[in-house]
Protein backbone atom coordinates (compact mmCIF):
# COMPACT_ATOMS: atom_id res chain seq x y z
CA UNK A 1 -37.23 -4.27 -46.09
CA UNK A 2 -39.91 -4.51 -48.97
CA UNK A 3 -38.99 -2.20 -51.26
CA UNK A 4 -41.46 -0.80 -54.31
CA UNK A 5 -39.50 0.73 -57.46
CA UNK A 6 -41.33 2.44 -59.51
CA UNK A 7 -40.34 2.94 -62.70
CA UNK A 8 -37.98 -0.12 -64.43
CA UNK A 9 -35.64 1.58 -66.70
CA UNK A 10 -31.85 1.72 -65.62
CA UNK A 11 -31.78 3.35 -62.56
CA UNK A 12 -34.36 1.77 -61.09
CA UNK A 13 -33.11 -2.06 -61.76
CA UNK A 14 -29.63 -1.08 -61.46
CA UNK A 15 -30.75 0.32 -57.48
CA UNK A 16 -33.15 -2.98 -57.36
CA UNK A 17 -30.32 -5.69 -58.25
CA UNK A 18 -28.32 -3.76 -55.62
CA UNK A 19 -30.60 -3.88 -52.83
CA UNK A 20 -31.99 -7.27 -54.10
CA UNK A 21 -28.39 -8.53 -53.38
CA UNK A 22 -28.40 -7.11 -49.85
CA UNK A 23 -31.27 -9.52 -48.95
CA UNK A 24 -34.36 -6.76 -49.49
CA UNK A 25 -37.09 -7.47 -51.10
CA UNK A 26 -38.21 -5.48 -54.08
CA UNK A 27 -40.65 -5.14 -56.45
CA UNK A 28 -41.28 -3.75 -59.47
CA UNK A 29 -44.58 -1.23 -59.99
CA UNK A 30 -45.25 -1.21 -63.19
CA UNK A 31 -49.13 -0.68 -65.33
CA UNK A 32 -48.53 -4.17 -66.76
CA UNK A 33 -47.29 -6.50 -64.31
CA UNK A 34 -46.97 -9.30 -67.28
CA UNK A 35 -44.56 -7.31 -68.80
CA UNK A 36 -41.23 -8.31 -66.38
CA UNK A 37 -38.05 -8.16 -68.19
CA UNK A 38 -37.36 -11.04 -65.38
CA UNK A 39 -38.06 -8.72 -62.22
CA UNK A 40 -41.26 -9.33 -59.67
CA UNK A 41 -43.49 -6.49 -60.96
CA UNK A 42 -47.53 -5.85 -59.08
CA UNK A 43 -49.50 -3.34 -59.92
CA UNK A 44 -48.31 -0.10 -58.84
CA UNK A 45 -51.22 0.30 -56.08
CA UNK A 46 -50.74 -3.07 -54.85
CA UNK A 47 -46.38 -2.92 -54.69
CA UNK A 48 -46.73 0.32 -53.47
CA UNK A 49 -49.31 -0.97 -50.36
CA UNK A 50 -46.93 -3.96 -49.59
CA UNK A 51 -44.07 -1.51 -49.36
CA UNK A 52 -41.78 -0.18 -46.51
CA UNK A 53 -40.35 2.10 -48.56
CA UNK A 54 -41.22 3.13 -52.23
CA UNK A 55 -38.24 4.55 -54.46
CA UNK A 56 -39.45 6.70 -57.49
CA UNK A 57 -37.42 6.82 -60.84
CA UNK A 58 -39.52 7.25 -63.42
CA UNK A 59 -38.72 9.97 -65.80
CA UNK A 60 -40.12 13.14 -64.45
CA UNK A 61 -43.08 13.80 -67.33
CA UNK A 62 -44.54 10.32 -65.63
CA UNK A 63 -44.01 11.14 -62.42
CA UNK A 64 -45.90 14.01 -61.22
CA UNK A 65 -49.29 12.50 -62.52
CA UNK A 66 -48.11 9.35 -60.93
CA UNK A 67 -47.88 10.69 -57.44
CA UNK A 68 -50.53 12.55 -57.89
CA UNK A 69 -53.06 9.63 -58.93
CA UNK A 70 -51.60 7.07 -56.30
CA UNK A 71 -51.42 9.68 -53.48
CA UNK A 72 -53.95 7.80 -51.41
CA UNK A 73 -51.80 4.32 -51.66
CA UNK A 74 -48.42 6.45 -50.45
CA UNK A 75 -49.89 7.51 -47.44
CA UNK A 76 -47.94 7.03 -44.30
CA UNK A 77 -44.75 5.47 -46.61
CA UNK A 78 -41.52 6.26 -47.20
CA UNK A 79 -40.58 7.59 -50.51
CA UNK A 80 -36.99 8.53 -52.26
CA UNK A 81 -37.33 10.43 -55.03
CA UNK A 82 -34.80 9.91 -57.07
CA UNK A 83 -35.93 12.07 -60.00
CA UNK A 84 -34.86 14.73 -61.61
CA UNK A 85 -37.06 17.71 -62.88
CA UNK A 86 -36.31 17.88 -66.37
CA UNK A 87 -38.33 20.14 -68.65
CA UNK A 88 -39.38 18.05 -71.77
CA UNK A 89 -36.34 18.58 -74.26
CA UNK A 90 -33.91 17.40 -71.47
CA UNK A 91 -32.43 20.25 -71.63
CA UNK A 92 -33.21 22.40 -68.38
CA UNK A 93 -34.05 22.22 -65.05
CA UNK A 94 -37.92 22.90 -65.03
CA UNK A 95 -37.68 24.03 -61.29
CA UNK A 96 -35.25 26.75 -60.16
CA UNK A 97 -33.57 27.49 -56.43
CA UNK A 98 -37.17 28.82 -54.75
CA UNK A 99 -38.77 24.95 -55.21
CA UNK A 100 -37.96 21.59 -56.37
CA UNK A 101 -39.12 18.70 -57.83
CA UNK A 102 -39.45 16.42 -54.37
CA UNK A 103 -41.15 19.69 -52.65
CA UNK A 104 -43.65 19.70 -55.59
CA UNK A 105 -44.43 15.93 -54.98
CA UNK A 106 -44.35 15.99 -50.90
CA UNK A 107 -47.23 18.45 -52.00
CA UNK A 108 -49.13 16.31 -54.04
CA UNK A 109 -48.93 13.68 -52.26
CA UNK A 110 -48.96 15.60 -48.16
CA UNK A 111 -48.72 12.32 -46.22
CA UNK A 112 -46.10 10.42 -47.53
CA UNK A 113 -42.61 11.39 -46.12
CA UNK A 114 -40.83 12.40 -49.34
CA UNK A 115 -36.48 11.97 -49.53
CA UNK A 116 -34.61 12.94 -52.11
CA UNK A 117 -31.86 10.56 -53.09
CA UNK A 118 -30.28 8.68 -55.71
CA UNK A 119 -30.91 11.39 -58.25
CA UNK A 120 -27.24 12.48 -58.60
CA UNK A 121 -25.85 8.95 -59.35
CA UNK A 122 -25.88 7.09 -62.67
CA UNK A 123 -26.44 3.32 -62.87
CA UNK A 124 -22.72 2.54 -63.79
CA UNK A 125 -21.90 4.25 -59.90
CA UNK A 126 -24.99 2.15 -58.13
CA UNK A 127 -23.41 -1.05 -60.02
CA UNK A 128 -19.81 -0.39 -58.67
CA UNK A 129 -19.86 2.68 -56.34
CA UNK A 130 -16.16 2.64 -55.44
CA UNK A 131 -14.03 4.76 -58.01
CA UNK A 132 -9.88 4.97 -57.49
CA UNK A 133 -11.02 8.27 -55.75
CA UNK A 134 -13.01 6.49 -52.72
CA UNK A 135 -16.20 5.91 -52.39
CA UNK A 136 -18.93 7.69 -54.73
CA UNK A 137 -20.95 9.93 -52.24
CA UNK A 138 -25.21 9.72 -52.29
CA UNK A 139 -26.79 12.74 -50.92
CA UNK A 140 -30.16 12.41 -48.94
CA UNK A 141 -32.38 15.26 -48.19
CA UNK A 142 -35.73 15.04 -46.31
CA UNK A 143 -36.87 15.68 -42.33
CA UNK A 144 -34.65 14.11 -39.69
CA UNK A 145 -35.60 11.41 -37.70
CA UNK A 146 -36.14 7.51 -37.95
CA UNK A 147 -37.27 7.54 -41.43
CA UNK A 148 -34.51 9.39 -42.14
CA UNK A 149 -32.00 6.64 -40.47
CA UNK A 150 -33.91 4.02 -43.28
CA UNK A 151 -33.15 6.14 -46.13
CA UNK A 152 -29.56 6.41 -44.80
CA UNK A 153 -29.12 2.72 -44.52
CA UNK A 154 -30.62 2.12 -47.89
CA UNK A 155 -28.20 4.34 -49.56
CA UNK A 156 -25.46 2.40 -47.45
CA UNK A 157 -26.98 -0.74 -48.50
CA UNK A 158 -26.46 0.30 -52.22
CA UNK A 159 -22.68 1.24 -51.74
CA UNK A 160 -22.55 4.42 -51.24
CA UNK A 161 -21.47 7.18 -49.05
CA UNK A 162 -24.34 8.20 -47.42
CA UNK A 163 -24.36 12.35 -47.42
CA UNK A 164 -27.20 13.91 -45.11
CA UNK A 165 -27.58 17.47 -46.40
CA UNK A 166 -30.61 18.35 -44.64
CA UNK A 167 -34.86 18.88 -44.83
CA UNK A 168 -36.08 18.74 -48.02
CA UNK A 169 -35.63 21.96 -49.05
CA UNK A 170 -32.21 21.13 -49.25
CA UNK A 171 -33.23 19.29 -53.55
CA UNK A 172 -32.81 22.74 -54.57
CA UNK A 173 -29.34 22.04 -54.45
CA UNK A 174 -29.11 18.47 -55.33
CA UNK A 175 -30.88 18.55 -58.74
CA UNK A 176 -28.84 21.20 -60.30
CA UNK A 177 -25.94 18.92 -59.27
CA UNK A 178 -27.13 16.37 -61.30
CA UNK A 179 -27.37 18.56 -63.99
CA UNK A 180 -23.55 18.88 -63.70
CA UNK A 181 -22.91 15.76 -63.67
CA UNK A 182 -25.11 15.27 -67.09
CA UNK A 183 -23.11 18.67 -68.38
CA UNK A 184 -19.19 16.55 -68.18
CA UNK A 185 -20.81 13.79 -68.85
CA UNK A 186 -21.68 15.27 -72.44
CA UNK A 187 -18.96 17.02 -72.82
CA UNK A 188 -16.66 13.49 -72.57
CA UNK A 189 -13.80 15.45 -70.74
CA UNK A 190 -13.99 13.41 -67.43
CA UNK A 191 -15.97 9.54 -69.60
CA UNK A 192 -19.34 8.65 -68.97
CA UNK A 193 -18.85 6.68 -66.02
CA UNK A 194 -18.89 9.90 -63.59
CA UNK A 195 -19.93 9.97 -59.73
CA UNK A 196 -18.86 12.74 -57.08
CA UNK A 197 -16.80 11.36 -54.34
CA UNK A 198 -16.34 14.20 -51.32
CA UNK A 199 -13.47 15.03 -49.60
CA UNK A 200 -13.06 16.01 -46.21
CA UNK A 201 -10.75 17.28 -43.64
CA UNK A 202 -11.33 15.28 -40.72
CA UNK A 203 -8.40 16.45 -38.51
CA UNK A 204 -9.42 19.65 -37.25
CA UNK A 205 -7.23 21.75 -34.73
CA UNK A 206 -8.32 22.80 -31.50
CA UNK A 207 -9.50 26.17 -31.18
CA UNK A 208 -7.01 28.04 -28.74
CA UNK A 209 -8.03 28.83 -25.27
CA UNK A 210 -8.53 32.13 -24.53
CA UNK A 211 -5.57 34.49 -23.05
CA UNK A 212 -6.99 35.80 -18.95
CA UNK A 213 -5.44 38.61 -18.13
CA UNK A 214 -4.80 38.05 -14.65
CA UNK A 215 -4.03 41.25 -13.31
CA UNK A 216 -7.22 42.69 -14.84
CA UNK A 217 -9.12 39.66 -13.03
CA UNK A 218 -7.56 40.36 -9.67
CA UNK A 219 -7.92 44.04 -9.89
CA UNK A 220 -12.03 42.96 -10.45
């Protein structure tokens, strides 16, 4: 697939070298395109109209203008949002459990398919996913359907467990979990290096038949 990043700072060329190395092609949108730092960079109209799919990971006081002033360019694409809505200390969410930050920019920008994705991993996980716990999990929200299978893939391509947790409401969730990741990541308890690996119980029992009373049933 093409593949637009925009926004070159760690997470995005740690996620381009990854999907770079699984044969996509991906460019860099950046305001300067002569300024590289050895990746294929455009303009960010012109990457993001040569895209398939356009992954956002700029920090979040770029990003809302951003959508906002290349709305027209995103139409009918594909784009992960792998932001997080941070107010301007880093300290906080901005956004609380009734909205999020993708919903905010699926509004700004009303024909674009927006995913969220890639906002609860750090680049150390997207560089080697697999921890001695299994593989890191990436959670995707956004509408089902065949867009949805490409997002899936593209987090597969990366590494990682692909989680689908649902529409896009479903970022509500997913940003505060980032925020706990940042939390034990400052507090150095669990290292720096930190992704979320999930567990589950595959095996499950089957559910008993239910008891017939046979004498009632004859008696009916």
């Amino acid at each position: 697939m093409r593949i637009a990043i925009l926004g070159a700072g760690r997470v995005g060329a740690s996620l381009g070298a990854a999907l770079k190395a699984k044969g996509h092609v991906v460019v860099f949108a950046v305001r300067e395109p002569n300024v590289s730092a050895g990746f294929v960079t455009k303009t960010i109209d012109r990457a993001i109209s040569s895209a398939d799919a356009v992954i956002l990971t700029t920090p979040w006081t770029a990003a809302e203008a951003l959508i906002c002033e290349h709305a027209p360019a995103l139409a009918g694409k594909i784009v992960i949002d792998a932001t997080n809505p941070l107010n301007t200390n880093a300290t906080r969410l901005a956004f609380g459990f009734d909205t999020s930050g993708a919903e905010l920019l699926q509004s700004h920008a009303r024909h674009a398919t927006f995913f969220k994705a890639f906002n609860v991993t750090g680049p150390g996980a997207v560089a080697s996913p697999r921890y001695p716990q299994g593989l890191a999990a990436a959670f995707v929200a956004g509408p089902s359907g065949a867009q949805k299978d490409v997002v899936m893939g593209l987090v597969r391509d990366v590494g990682f467990e692909a989680v689908d947790v649902g529409e896009l409401r479903a970022a509500r969730l997913l940003e505060p979990l980032s925020m706990l990741l940042m939390h034990l990541e400052e507090t150095g308890e669990k290292g720096r290096d930190l992704a979320l690996v999930l567990g589950s119980r595959t095996n499950r029992q089957a559910e008993p038949c239910p008891v017939v009373n046979m004498e009632a049933r004859e008696a009916g």
